[in-house]
PDB file of N, CA and C in Angstrom:
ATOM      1  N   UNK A   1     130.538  70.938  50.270  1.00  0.00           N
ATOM      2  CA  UNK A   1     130.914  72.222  49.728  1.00  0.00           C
ATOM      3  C   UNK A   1     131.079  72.068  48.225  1.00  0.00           C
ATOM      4  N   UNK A   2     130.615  73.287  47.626  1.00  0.00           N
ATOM      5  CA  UNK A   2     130.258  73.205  45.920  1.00  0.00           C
ATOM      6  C   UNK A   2     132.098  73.801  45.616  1.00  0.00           C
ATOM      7  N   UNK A   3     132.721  73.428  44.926  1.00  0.00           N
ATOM      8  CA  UNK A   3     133.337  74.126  44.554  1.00  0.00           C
ATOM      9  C   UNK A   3     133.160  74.080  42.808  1.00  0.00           C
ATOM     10  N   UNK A   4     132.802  75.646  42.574  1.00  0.00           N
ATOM     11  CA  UNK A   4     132.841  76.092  40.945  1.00  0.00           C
ATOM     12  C   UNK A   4     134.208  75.955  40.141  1.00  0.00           C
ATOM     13  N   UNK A   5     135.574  76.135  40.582  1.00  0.00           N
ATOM     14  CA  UNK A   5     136.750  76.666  39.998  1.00  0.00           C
ATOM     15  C   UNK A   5     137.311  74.751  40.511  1.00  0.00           C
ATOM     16  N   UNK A   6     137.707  74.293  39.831  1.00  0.00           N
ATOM     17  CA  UNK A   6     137.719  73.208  39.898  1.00  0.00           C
ATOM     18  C   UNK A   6     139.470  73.035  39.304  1.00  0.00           C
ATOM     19  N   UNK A   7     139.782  73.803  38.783  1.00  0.00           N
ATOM     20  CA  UNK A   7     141.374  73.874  38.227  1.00  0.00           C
ATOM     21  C   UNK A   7     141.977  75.129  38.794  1.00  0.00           C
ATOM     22  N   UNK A   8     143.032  75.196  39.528  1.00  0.00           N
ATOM     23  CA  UNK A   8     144.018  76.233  40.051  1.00  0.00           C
ATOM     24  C   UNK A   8     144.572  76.645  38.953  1.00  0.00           C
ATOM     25  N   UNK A   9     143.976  78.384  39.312  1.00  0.00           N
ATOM     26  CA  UNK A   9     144.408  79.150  38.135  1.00  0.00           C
ATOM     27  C   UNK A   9     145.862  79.197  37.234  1.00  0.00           C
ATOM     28  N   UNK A  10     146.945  78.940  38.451  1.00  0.00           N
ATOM     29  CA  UNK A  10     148.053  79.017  37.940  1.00  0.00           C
ATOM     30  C   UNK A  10     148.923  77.963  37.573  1.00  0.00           C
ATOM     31  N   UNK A  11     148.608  77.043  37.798  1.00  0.00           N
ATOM     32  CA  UNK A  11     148.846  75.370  36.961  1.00  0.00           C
ATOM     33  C   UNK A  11     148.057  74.334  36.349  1.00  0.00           C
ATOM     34  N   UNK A  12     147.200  75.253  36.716  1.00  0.00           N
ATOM     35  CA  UNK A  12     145.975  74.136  35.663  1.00  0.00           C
ATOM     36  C   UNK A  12     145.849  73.134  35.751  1.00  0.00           C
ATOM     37  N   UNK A  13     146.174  72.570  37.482  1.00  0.00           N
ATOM     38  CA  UNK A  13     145.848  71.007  37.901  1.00  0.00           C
ATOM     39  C   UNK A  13     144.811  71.210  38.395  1.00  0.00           C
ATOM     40  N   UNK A  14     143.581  70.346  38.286  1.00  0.00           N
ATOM     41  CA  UNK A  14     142.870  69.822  39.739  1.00  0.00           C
ATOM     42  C   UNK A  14     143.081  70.088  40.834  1.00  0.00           C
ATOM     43  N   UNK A  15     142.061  70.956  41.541  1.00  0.00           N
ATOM     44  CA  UNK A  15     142.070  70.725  42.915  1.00  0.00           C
ATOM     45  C   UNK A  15     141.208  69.719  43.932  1.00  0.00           C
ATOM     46  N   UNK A  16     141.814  69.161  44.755  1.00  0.00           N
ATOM     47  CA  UNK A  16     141.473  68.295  44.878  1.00  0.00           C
ATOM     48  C   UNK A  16     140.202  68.910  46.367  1.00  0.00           C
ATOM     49  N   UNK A  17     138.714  68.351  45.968  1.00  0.00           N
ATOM     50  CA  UNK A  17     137.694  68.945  47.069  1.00  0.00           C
ATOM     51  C   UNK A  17     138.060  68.814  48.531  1.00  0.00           C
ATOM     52  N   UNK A  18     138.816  67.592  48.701  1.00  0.00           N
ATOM     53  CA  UNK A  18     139.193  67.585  50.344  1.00  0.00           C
ATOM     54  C   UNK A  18     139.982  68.386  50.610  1.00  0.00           C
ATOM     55  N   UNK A  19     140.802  68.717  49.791  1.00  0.00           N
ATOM     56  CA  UNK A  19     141.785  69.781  49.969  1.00  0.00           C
ATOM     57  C   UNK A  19     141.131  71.282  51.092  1.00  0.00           C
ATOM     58  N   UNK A  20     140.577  71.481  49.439  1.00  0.00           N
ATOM     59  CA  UNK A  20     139.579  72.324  49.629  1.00  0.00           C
ATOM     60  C   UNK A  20     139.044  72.526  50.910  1.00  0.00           C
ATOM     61  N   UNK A  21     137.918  71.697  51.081  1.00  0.00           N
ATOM     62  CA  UNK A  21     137.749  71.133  52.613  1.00  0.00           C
ATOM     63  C   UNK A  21     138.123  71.580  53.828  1.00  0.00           C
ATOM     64  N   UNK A  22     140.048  70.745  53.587  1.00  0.00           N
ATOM     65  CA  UNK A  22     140.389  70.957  54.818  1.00  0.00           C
ATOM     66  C   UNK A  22     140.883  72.637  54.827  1.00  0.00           C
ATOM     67  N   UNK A  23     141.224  73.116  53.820  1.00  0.00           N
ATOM     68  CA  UNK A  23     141.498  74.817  53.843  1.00  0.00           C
ATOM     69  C   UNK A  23     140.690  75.356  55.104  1.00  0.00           C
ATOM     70  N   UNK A  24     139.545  75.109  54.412  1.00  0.00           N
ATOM     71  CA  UNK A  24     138.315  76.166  54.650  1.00  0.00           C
ATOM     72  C   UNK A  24     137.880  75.849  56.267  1.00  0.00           C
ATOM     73  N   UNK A  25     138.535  74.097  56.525  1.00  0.00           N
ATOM     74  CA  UNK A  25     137.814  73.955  57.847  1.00  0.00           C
ATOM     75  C   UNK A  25     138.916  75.095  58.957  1.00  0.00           C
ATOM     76  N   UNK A  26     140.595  75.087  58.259  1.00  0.00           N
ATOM     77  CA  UNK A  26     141.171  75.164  59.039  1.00  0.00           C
ATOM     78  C   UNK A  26     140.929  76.914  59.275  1.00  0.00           C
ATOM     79  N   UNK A  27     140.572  77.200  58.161  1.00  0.00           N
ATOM     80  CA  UNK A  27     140.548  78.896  58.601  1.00  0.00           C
ATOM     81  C   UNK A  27     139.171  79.324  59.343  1.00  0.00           C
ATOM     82  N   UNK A  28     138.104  78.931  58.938  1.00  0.00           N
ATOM     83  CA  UNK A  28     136.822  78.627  60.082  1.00  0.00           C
ATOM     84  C   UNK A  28     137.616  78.622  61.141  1.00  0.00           C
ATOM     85  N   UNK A  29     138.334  76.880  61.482  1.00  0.00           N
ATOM     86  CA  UNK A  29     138.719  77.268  62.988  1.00  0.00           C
ATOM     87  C   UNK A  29     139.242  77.881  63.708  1.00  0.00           C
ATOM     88  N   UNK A  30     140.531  78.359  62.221  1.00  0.00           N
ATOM     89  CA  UNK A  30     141.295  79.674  62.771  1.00  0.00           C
ATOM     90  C   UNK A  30     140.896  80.516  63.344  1.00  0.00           C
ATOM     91  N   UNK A  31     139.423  81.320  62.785  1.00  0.00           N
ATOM     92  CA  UNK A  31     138.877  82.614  62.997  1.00  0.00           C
ATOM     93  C   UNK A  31     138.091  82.586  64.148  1.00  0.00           C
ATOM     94  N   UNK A  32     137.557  81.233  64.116  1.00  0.00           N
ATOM     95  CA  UNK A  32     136.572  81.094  65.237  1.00  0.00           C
ATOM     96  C   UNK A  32     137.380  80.800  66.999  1.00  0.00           C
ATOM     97  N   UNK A  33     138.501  80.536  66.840  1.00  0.00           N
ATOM     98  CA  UNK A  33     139.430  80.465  68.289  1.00  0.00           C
ATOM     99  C   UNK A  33     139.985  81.881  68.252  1.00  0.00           C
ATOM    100  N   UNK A  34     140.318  82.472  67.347  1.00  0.00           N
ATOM    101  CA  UNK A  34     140.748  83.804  67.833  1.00  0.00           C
ATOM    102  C   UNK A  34     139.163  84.655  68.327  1.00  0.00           C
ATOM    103  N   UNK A  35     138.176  84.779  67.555  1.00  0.00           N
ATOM    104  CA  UNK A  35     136.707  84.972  68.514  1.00  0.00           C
ATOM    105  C   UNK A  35     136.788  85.040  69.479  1.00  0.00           C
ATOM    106  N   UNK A  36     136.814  83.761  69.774  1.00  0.00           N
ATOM    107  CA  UNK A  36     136.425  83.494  71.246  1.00  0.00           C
ATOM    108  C   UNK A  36     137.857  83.627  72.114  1.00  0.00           C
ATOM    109  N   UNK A  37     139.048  83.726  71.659  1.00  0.00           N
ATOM    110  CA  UNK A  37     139.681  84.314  72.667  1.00  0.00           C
ATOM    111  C   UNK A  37     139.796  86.052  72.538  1.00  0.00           C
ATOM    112  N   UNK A  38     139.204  86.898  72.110  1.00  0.00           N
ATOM    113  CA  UNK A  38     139.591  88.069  72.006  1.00  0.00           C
ATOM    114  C   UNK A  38     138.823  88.753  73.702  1.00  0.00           C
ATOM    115  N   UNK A  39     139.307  89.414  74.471  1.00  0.00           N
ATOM    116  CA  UNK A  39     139.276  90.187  76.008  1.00  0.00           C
ATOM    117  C   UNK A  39     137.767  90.140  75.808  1.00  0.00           C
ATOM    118  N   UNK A  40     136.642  90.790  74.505  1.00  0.00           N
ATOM    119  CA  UNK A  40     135.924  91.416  74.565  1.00  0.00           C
ATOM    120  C   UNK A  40     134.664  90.364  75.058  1.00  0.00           C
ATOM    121  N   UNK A  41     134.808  89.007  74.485  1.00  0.00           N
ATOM    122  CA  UNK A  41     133.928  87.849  74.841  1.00  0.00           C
ATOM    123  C   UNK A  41     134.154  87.577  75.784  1.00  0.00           C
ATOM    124  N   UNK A  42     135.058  87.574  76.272  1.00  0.00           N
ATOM    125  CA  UNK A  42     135.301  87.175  77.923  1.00  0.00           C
ATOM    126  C   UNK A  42     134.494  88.029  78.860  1.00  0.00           C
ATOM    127  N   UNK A  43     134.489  89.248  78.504  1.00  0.00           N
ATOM    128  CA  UNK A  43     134.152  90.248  79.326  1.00  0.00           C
ATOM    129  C   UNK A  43     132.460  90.202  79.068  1.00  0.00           C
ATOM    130  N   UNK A  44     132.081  89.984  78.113  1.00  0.00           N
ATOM    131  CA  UNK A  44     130.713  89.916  78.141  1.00  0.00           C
ATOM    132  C   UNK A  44     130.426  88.454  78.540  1.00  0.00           C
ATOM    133  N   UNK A  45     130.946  87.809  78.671  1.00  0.00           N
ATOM    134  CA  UNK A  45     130.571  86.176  79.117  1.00  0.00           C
ATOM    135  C   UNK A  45     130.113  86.465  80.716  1.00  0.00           C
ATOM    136  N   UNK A  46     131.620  86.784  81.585  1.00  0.00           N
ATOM    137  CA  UNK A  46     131.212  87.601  83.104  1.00  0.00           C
ATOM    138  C   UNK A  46     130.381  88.214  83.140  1.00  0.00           C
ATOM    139  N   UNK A  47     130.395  89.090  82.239  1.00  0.00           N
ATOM    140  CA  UNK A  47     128.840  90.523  82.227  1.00  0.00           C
ATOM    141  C   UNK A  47     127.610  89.457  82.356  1.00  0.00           C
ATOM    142  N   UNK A  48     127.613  88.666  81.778  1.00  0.00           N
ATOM    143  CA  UNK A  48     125.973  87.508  81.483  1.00  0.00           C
ATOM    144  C   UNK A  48     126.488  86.706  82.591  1.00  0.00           C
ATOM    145  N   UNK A  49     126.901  86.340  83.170  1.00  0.00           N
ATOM    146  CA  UNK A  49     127.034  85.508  83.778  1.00  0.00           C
ATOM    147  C   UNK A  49     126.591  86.405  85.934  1.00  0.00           C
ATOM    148  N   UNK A  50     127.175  87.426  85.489  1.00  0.00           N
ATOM    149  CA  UNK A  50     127.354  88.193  86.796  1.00  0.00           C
ATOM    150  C   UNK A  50     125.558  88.729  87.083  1.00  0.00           C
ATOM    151  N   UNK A  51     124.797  88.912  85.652  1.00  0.00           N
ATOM    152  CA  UNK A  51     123.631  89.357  85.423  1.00  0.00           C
ATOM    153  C   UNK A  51     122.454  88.466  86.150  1.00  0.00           C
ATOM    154  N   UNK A  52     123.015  86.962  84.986  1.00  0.00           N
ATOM    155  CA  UNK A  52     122.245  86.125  85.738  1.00  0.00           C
ATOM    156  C   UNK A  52     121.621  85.801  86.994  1.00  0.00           C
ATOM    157  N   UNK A  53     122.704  85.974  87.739  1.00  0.00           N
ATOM    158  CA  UNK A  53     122.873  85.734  89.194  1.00  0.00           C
ATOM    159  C   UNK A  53     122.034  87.033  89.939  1.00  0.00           C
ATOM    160  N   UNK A  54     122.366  88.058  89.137  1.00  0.00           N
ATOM    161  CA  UNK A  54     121.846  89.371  90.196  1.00  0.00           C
ATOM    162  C   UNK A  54     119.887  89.070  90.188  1.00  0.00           C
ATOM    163  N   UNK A  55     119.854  88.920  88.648  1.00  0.00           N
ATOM    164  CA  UNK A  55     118.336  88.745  88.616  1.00  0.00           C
ATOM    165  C   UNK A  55     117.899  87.677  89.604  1.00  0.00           C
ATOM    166  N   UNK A  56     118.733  86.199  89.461  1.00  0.00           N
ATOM    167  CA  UNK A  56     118.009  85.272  90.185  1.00  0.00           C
ATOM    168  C   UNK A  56     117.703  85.926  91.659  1.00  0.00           C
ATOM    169  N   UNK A  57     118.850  86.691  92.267  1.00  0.00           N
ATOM    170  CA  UNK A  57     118.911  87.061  93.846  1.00  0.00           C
ATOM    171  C   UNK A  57     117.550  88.277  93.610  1.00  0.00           C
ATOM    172  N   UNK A  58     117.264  89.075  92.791  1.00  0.00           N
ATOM    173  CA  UNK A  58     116.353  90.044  93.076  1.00  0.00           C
ATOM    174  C   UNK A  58     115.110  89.346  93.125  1.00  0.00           C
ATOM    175  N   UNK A  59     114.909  88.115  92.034  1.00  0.00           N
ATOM    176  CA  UNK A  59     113.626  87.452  92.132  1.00  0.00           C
ATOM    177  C   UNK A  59     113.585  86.500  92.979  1.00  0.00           C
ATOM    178  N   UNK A  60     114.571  86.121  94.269  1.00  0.00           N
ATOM    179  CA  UNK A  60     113.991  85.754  94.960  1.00  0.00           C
ATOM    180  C   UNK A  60     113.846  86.267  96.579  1.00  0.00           C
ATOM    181  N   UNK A  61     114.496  87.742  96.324  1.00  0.00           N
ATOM    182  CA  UNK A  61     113.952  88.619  97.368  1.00  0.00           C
ATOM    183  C   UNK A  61     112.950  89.325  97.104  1.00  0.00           C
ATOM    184  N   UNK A  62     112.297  89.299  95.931  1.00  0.00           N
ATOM    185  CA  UNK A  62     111.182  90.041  95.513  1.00  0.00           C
ATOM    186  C   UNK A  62     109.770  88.617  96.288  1.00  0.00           C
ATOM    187  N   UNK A  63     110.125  87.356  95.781  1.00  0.00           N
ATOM    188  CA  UNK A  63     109.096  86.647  95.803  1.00  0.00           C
ATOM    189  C   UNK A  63     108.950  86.150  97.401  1.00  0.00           C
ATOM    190  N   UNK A  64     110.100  85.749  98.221  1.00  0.00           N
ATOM    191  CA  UNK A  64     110.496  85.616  99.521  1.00  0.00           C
ATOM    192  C   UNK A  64     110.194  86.691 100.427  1.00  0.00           C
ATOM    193  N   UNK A  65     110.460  87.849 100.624  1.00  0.00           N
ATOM    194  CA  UNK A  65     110.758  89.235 101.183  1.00  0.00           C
ATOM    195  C   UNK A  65     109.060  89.887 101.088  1.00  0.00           C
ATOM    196  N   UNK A  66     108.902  90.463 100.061  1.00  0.00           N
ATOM    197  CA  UNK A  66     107.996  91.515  99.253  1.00  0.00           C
ATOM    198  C   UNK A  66     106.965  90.959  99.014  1.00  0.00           C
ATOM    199  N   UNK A  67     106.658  89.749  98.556  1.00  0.00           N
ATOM    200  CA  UNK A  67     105.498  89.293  98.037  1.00  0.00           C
ATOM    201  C   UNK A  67     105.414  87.632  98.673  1.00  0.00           C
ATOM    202  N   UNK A  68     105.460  87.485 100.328  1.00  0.00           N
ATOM    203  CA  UNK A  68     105.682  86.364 100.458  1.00  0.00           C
ATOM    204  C   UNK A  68     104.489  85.922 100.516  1.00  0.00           C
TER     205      UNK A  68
END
């Protein structure tokens, strides 16, 4: 990661890049666990998941059944 601003505006020390770093990893991960726990992914995870299954069962009463 590039960082441009290389001195904190309000003391005029160095920041240090790992710092940096670890900020950015921790709010990434922050954002990315609340994601994936919010109702709405869950619910589309089941939705794909419940889908899957229906197609596999139609294509293989279509290919078994209908078109044996």
């Amino acid at each position: 990661m590039i960082c441009h601003n290389t001195h904190h505006s309000s003391h005029n020390q160095p920041v240090s890049l790992s710092l940096v770093n670890r900020e950015w990893k921790r709010t990434v991960l922050k954002g990315f666990k609340n994601f994936l726990m919010r109702g709405d992914l869950i619910t589309i995870a089941v939705g794909l998941v419940i889908a899957l299954a229906f197609s596999t069962l139609i294509k293989a009463f279509t290919d078994y059944v209908i078109n044996p």
